[in-house]
Each structure stands twice: as C-alpha cells, then as structure tokens.
PDB file of N, CA and C in Angstrom:
ATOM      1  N   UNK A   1      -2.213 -29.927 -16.927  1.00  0.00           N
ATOM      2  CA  UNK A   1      -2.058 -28.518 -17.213  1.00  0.00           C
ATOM      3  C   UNK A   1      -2.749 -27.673 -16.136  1.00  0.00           C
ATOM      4  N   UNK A   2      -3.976 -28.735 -15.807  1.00  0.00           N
ATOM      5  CA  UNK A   2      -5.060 -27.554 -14.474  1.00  0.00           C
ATOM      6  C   UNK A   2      -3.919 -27.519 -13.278  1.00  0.00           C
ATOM      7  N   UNK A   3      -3.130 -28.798 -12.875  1.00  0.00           N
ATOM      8  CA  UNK A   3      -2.598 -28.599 -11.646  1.00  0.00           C
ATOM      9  C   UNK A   3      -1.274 -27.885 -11.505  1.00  0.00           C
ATOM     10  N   UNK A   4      -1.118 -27.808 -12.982  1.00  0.00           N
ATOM     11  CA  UNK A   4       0.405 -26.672 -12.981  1.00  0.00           C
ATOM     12  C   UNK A   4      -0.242 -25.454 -13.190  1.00  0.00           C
ATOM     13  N   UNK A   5      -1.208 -25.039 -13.829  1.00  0.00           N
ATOM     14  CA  UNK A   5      -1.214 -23.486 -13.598  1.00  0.00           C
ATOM     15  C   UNK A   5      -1.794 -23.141 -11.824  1.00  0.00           C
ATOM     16  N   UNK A   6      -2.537 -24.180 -11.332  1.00  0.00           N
ATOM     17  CA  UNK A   6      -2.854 -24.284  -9.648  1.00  0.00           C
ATOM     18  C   UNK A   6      -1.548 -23.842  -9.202  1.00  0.00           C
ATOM     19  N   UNK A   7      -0.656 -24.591  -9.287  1.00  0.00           N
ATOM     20  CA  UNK A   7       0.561 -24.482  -8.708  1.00  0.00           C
ATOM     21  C   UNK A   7       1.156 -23.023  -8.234  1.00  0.00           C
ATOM     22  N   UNK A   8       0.722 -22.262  -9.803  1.00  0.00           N
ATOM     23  CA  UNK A   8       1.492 -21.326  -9.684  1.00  0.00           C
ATOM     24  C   UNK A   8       0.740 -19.710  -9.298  1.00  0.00           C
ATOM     25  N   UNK A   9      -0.847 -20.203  -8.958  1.00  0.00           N
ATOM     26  CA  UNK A   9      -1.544 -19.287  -9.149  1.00  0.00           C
ATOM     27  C   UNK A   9      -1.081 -18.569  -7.585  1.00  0.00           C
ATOM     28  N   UNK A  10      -1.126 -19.486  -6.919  1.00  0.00           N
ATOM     29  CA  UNK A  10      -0.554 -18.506  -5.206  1.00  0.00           C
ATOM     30  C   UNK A  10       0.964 -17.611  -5.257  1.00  0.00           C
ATOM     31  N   UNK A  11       2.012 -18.372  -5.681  1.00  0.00           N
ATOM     32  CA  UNK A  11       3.327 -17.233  -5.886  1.00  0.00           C
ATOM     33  C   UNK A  11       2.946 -16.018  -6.880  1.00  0.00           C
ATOM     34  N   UNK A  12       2.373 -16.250  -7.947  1.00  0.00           N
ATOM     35  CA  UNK A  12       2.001 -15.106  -9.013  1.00  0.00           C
ATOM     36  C   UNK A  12       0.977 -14.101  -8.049  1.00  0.00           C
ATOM     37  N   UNK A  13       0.354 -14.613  -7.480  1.00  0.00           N
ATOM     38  CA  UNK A  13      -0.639 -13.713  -6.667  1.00  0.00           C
ATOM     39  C   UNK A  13      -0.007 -12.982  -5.675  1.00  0.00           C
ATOM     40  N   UNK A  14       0.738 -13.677  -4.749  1.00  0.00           N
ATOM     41  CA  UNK A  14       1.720 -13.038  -3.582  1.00  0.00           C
ATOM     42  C   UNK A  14       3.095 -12.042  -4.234  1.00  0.00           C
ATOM     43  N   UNK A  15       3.365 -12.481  -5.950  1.00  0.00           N
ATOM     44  CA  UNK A  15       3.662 -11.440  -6.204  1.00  0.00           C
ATOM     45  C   UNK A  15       3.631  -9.981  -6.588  1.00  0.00           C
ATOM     46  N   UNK A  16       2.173 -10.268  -7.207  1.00  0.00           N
ATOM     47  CA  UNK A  16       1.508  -9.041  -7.686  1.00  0.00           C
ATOM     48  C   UNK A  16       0.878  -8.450  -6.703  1.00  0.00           C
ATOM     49  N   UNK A  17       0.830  -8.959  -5.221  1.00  0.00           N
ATOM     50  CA  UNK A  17       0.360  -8.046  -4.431  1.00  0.00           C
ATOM     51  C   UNK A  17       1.369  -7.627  -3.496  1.00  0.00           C
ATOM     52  N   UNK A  18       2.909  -8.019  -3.354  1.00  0.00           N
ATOM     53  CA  UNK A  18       3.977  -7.454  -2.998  1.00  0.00           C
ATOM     54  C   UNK A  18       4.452  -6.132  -4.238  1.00  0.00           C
ATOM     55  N   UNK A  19       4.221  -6.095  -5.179  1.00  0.00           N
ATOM     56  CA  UNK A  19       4.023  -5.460  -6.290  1.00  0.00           C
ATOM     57  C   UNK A  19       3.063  -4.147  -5.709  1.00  0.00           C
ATOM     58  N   UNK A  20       2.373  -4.289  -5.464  1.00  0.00           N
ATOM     59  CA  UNK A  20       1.443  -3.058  -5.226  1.00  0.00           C
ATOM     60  C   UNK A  20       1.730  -2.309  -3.719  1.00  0.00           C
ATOM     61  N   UNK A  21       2.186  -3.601  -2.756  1.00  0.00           N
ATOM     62  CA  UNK A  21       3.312  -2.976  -2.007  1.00  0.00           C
ATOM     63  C   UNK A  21       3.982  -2.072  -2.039  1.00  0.00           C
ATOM     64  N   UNK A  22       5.118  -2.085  -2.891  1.00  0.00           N
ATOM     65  CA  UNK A  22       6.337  -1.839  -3.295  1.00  0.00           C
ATOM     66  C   UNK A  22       6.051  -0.857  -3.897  1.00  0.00           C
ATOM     67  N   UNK A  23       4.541  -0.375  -4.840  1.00  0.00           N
ATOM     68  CA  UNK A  23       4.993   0.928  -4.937  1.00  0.00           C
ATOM     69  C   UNK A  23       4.177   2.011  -4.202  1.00  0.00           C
ATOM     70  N   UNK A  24       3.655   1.420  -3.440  1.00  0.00           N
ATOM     71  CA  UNK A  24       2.486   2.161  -1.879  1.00  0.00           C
ATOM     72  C   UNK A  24       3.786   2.859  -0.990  1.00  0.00           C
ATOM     73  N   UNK A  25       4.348   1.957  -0.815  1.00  0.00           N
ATOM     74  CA  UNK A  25       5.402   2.168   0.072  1.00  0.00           C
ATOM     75  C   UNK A  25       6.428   3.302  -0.397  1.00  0.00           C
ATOM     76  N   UNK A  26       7.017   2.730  -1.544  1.00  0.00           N
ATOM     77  CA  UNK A  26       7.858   3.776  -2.573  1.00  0.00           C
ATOM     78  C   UNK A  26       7.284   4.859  -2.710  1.00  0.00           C
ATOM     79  N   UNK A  27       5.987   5.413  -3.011  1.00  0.00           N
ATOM     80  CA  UNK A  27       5.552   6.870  -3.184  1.00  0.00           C
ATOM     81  C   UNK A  27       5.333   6.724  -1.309  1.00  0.00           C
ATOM     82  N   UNK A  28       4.588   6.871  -0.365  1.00  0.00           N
ATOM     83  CA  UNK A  28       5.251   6.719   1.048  1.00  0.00           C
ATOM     84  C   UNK A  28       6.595   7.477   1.111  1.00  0.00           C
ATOM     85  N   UNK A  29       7.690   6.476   0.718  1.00  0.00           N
ATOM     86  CA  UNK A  29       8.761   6.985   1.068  1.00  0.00           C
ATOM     87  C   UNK A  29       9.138   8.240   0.326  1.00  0.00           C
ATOM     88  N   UNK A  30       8.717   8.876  -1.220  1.00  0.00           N
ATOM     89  CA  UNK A  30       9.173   9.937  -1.901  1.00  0.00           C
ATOM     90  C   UNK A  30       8.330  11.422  -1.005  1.00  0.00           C
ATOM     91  N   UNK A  31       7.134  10.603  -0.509  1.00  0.00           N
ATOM     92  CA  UNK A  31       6.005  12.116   0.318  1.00  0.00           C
ATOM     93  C   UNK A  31       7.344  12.266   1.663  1.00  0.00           C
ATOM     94  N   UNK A  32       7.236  11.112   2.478  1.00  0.00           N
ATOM     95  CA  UNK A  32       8.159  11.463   3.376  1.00  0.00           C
ATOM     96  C   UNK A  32       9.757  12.139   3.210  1.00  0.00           C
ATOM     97  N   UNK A  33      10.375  11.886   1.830  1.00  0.00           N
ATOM     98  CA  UNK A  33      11.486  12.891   2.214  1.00  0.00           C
ATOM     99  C   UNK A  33      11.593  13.910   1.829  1.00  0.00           C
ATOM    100  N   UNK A  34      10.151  14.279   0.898  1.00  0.00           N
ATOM    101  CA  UNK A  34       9.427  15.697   0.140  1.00  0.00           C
ATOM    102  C   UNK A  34       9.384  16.212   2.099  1.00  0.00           C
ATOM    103  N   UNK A  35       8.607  16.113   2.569  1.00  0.00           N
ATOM    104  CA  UNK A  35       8.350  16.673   4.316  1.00  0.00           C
ATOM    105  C   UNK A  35       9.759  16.863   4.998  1.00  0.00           C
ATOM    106  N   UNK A  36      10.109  15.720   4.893  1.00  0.00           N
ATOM    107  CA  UNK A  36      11.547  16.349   5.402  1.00  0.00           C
ATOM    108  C   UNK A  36      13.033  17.478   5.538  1.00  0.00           C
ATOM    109  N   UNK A  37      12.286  16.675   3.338  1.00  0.00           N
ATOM    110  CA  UNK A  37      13.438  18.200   2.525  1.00  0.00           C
ATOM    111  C   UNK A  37      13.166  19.884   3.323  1.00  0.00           C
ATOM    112  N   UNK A  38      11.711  19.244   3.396  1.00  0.00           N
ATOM    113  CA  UNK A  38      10.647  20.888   3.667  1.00  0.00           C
ATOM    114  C   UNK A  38      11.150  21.570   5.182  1.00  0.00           C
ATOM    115  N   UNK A  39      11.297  20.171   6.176  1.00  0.00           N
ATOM    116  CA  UNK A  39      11.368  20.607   7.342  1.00  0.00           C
ATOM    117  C   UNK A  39      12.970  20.870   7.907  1.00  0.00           C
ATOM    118  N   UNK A  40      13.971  20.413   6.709  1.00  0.00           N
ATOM    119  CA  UNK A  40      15.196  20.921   7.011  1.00  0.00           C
ATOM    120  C   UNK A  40      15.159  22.338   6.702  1.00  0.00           C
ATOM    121  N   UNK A  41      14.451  22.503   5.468  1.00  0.00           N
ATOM    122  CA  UNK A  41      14.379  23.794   4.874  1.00  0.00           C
ATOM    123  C   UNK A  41      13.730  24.771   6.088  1.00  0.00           C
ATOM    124  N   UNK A  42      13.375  24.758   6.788  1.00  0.00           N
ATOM    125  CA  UNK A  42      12.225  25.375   8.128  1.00  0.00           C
ATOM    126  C   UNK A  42      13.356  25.489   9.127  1.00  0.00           C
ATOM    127  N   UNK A  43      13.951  24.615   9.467  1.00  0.00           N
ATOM    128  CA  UNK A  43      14.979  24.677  10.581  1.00  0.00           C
ATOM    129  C   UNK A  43      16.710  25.063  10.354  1.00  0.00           C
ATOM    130  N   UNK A  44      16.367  25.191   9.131  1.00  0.00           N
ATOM    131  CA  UNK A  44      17.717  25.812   8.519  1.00  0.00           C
ATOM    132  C   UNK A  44      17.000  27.861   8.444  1.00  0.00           C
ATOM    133  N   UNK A  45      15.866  27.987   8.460  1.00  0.00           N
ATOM    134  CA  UNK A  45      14.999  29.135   8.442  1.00  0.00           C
ATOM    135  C   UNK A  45      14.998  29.262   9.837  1.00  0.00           C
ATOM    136  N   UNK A  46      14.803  28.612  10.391  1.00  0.00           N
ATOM    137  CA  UNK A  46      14.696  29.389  12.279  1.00  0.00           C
ATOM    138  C   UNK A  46      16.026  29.673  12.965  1.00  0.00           C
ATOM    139  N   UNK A  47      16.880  29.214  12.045  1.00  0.00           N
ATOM    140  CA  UNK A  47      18.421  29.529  12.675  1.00  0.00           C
ATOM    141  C   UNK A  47      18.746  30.948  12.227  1.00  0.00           C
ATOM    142  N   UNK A  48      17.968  31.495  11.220  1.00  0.00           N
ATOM    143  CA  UNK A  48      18.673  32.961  10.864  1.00  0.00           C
ATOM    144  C   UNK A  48      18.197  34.235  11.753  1.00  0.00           C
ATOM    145  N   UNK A  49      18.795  35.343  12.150  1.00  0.00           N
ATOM    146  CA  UNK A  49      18.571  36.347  12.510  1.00  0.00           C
ATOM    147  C   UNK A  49      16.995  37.162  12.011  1.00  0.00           C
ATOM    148  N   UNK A  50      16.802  36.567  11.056  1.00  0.00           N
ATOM    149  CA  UNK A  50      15.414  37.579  10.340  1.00  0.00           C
ATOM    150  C   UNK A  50      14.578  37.154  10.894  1.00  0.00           C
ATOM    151  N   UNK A  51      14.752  35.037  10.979  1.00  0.00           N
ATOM    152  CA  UNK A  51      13.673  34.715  11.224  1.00  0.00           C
ATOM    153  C   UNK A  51      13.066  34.937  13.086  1.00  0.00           C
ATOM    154  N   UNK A  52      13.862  35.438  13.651  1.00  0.00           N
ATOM    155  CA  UNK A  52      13.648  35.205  14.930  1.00  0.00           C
ATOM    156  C   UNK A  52      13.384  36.590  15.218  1.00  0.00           C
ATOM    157  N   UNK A  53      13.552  37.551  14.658  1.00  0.00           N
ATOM    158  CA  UNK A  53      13.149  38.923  14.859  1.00  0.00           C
ATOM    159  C   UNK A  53      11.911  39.008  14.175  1.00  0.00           C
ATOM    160  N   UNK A  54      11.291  38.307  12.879  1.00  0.00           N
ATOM    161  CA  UNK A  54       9.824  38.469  12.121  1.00  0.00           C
ATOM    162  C   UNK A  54       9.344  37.820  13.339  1.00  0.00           C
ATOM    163  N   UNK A  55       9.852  36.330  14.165  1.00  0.00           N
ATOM    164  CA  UNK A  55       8.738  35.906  15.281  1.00  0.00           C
ATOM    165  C   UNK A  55       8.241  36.625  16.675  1.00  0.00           C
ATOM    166  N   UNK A  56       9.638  37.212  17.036  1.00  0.00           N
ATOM    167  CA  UNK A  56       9.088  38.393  18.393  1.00  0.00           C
ATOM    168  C   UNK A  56       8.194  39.415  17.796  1.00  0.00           C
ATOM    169  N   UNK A  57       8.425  39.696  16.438  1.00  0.00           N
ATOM    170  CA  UNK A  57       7.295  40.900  16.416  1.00  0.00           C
ATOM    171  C   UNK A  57       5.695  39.981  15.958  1.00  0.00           C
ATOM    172  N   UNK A  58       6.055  39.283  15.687  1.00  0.00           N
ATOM    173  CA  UNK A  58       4.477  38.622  15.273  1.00  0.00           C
ATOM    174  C   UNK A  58       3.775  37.942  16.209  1.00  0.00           C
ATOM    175  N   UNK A  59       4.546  37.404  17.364  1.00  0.00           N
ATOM    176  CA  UNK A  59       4.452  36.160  18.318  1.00  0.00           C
ATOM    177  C   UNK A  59       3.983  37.488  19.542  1.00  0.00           C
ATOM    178  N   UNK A  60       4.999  37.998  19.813  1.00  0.00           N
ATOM    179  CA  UNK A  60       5.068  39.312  21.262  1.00  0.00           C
ATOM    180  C   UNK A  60       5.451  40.212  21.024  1.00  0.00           C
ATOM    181  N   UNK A  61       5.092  40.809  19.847  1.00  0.00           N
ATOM    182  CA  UNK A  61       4.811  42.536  19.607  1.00  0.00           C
ATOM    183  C   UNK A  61       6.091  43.024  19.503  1.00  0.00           C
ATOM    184  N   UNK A  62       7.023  42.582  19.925  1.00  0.00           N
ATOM    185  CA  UNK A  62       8.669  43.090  19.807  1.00  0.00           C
ATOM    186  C   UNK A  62       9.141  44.077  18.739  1.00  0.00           C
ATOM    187  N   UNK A  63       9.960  44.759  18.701  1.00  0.00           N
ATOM    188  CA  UNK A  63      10.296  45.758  18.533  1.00  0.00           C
ATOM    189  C   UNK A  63      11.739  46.370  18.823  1.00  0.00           C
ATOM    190  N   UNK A  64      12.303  46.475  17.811  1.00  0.00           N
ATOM    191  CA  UNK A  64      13.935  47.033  18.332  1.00  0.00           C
ATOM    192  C   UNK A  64      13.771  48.351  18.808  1.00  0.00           C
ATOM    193  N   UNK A  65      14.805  48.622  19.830  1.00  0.00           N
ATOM    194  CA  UNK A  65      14.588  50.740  20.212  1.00  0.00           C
ATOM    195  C   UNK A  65      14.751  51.216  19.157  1.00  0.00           C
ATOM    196  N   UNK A  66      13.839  52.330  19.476  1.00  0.00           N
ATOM    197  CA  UNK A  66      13.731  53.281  18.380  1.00  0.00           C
ATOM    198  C   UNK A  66      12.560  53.277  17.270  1.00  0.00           C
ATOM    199  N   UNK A  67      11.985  52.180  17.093  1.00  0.00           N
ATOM    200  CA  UNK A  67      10.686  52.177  15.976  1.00  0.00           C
ATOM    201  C   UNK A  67       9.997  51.894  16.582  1.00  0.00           C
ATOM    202  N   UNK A  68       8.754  51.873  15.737  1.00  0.00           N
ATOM    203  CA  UNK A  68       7.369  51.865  16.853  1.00  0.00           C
ATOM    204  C   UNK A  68       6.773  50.849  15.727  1.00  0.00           C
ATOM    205  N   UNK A  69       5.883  50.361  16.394  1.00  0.00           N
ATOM    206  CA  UNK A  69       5.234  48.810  15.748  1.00  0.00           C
ATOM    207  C   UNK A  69       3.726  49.429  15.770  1.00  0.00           C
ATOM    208  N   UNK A  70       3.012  49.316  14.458  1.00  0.00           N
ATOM    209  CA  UNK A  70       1.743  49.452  13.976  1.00  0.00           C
ATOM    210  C   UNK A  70       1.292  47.814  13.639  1.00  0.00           C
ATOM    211  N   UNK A  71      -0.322  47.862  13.900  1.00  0.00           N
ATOM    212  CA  UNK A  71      -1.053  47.344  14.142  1.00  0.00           C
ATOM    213  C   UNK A  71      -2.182  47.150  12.887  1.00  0.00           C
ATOM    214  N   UNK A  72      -2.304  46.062  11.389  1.00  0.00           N
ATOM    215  CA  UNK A  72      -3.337  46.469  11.114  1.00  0.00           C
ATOM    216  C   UNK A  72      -4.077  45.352  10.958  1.00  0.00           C
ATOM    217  N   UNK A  73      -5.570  45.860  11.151  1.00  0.00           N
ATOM    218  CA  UNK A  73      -6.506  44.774  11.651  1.00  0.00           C
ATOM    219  C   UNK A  73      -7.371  44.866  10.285  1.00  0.00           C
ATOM    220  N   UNK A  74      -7.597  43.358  10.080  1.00  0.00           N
ATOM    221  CA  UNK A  74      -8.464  43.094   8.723  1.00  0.00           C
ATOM    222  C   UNK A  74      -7.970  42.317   7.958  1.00  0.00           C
ATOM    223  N   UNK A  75      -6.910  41.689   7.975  1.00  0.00           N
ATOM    224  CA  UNK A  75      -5.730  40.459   7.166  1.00  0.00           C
ATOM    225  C   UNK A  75      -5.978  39.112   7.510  1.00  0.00           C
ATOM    226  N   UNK A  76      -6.168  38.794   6.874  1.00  0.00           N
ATOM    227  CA  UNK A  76      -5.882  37.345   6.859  1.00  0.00           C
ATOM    228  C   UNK A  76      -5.229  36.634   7.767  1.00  0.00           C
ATOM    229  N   UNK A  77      -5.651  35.532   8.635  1.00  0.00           N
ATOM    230  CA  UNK A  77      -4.248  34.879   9.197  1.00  0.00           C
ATOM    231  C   UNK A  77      -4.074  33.612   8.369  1.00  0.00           C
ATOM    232  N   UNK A  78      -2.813  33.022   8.959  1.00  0.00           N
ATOM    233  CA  UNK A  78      -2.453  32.275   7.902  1.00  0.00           C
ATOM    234  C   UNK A  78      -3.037  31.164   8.253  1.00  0.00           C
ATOM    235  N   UNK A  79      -3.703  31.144   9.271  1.00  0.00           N
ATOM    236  CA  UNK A  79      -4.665  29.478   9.595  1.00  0.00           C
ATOM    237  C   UNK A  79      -5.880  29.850   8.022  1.00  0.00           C
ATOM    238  N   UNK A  80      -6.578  30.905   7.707  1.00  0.00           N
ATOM    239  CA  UNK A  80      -7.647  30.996   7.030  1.00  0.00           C
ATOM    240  C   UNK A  80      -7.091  31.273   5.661  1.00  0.00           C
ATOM    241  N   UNK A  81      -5.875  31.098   5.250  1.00  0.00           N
ATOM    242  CA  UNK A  81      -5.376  31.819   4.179  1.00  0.00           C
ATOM    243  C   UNK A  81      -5.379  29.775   3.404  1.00  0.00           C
ATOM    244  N   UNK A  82      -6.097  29.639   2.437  1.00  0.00           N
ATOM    245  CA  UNK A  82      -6.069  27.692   1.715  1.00  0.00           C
ATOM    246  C   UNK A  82      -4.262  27.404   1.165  1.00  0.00           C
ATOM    247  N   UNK A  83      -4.598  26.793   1.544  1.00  0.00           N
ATOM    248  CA  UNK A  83      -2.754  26.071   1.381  1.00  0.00           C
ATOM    249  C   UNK A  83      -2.912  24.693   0.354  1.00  0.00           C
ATOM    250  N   UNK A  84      -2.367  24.174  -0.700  1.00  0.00           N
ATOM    251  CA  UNK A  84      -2.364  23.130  -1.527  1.00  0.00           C
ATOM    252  C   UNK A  84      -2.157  21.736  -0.834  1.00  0.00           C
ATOM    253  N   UNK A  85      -2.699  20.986  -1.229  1.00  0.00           N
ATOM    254  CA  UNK A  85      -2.545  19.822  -0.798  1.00  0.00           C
ATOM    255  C   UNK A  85      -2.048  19.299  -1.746  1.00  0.00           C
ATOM    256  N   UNK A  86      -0.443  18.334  -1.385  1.00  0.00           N
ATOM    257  CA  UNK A  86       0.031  17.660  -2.311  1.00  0.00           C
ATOM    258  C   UNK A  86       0.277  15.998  -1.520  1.00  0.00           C
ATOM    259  N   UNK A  87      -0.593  15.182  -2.801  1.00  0.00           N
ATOM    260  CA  UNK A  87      -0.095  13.730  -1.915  1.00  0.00           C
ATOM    261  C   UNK A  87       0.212  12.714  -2.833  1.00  0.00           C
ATOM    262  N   UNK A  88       1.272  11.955  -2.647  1.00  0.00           N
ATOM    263  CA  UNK A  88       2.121  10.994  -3.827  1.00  0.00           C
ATOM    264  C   UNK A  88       1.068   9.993  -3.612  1.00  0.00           C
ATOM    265  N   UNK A  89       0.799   9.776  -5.198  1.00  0.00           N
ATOM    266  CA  UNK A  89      -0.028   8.697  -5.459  1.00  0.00           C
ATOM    267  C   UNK A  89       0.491   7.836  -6.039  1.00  0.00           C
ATOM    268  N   UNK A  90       0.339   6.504  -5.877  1.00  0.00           N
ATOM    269  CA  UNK A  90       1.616   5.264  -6.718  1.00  0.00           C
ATOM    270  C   UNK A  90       0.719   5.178  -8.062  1.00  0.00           C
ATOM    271  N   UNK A  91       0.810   5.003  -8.858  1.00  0.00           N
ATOM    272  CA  UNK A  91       0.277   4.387 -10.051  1.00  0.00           C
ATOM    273  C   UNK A  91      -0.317   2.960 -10.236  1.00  0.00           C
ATOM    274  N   UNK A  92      -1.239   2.760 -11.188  1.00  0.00           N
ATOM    275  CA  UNK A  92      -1.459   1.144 -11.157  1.00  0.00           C
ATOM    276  C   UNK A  92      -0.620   0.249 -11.745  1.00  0.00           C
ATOM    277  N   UNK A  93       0.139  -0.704 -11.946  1.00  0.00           N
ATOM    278  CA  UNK A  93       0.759  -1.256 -12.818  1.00  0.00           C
ATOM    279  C   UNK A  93       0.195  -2.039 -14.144  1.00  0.00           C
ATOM    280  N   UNK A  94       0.241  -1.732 -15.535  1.00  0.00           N
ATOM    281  CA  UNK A  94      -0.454  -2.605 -16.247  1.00  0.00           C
ATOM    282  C   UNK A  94       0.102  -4.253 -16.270  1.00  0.00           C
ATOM    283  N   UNK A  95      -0.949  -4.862 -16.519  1.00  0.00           N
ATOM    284  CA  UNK A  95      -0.630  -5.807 -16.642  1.00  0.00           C
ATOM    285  C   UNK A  95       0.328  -6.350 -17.468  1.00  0.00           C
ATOM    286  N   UNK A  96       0.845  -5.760 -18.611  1.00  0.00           N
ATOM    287  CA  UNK A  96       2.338  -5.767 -19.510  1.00  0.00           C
ATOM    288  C   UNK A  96       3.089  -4.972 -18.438  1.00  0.00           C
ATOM    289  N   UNK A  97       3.162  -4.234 -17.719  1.00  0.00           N
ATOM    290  CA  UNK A  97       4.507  -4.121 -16.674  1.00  0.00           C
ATOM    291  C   UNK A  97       4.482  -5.193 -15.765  1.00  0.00           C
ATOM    292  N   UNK A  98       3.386  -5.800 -15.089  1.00  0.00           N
ATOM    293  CA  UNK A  98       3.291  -6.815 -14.337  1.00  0.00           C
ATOM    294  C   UNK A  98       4.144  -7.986 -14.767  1.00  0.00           C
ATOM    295  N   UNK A  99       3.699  -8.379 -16.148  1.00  0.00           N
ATOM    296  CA  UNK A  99       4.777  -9.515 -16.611  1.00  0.00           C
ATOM    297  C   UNK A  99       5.572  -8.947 -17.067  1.00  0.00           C
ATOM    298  N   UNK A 100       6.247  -7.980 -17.700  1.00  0.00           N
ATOM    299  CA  UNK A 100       7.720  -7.589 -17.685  1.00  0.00           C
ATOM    300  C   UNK A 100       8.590  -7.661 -16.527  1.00  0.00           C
ATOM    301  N   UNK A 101       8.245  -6.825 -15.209  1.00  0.00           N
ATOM    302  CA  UNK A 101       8.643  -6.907 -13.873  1.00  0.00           C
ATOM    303  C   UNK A 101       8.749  -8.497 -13.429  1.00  0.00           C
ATOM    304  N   UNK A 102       7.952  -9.245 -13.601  1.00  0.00           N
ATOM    305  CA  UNK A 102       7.851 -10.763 -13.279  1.00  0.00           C
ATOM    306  C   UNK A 102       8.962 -11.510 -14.132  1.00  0.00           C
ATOM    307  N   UNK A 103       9.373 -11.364 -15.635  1.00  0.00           N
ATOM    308  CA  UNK A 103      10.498 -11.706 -16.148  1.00  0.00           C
ATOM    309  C   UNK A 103      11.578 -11.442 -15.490  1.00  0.00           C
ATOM    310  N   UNK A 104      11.949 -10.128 -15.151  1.00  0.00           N
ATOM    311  CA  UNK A 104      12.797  -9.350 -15.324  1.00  0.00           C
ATOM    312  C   UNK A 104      13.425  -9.701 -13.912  1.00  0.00           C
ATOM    313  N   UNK A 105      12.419 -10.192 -12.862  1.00  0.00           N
ATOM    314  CA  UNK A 105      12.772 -11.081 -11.418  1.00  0.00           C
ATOM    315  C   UNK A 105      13.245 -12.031 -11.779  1.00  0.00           C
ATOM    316  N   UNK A 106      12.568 -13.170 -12.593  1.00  0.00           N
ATOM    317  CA  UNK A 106      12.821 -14.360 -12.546  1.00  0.00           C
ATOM    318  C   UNK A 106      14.257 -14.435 -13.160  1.00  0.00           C
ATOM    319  N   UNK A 107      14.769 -14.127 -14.364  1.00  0.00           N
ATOM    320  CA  UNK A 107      15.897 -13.830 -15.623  1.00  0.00           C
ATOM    321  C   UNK A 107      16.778 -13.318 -15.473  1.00  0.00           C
ATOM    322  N   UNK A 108      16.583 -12.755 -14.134  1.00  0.00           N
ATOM    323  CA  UNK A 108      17.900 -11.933 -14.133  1.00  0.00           C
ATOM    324  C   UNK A 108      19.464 -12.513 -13.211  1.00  0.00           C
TER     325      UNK A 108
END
C-alpha cells in the first residue's frame, strides 16, 4: 500500500502544481486583455478630431483663429492626481476542487 501511494505521490504533485499554473497564468491572461481592451479603447481615442485638438492645446498651447487660450495655474496634473490600481488575482483552489478537477481529468 506504502509503494502504491509512493507511486503516485510525484504525478499528484506535478499536478497540483500545474494546477496553480493554470490559474496564475489564466488571471495573467484576463489582466492582459483587460490592458489591451483599454489600449484599443486609447487608440480608437487618438484617431478622433477632439482628441488631437484637446492635445495641441495641452501639449503646445494651440489654438484655432480667433480664440484666445487662458492659462490657469494651481490644478492638478494628472501625474499627481492617485489613479486605482487594479490587479487579477487567481484564487486558491480548495482541496475539494483539487480532487474534483483531478476526477474530472482522469474520467473524462
């Protein structure tokens, strides 16, 4: 009985730590296409007319003829303005999902 549960103690182990893998990686991959969604959303934003006229006036003072551009000092920039930090965290697996997931490989 000692040398059959021996047997099996290295695959059960290499599975439960491909297991913790799998969901490191998986939240990984949900942050990365959260950034992406974000950064299509940004470059679908720099293609419009507003956005490139809010950047000449903020970037190089720009100004269409005819209006005059005011100046006010005392605001915030947006480097000092706190921004949220969001970061996908995987969960632990209990050990009843561990052997459910481990059936559910082997049985299927």
């Amino acid at each position: 009985m000692l040398v059959a549960a021996g047997l099996y103690y290295a695959p059960l182990r290499d599975f439960f730590a491909q297991q913790d893998r799998q969901q490191k990686e998986a939240a990984t991959l949900a942050e990365l296409k959260r950034q992406n969604k974000a950064m299509e959303g940004q470059i679908a934003a720099m293609k419009s007319e507003v956005w490139v006229i809010r950047e000449a006036r903020s970037q190089f003072q720009l100004v269409p003829k005819g209006m005059q551009a005011f100046v006010v000092d005392g605001l915030p920039s947006d480097e000092e303005l706190p921004k949220p930090e969001v970061k996908a965290v995987a969960q632990s697996l209990s050990w009843g999902d561990r052997l459910h997931d481990l059936f559910d490989t082997l049985f299927r």
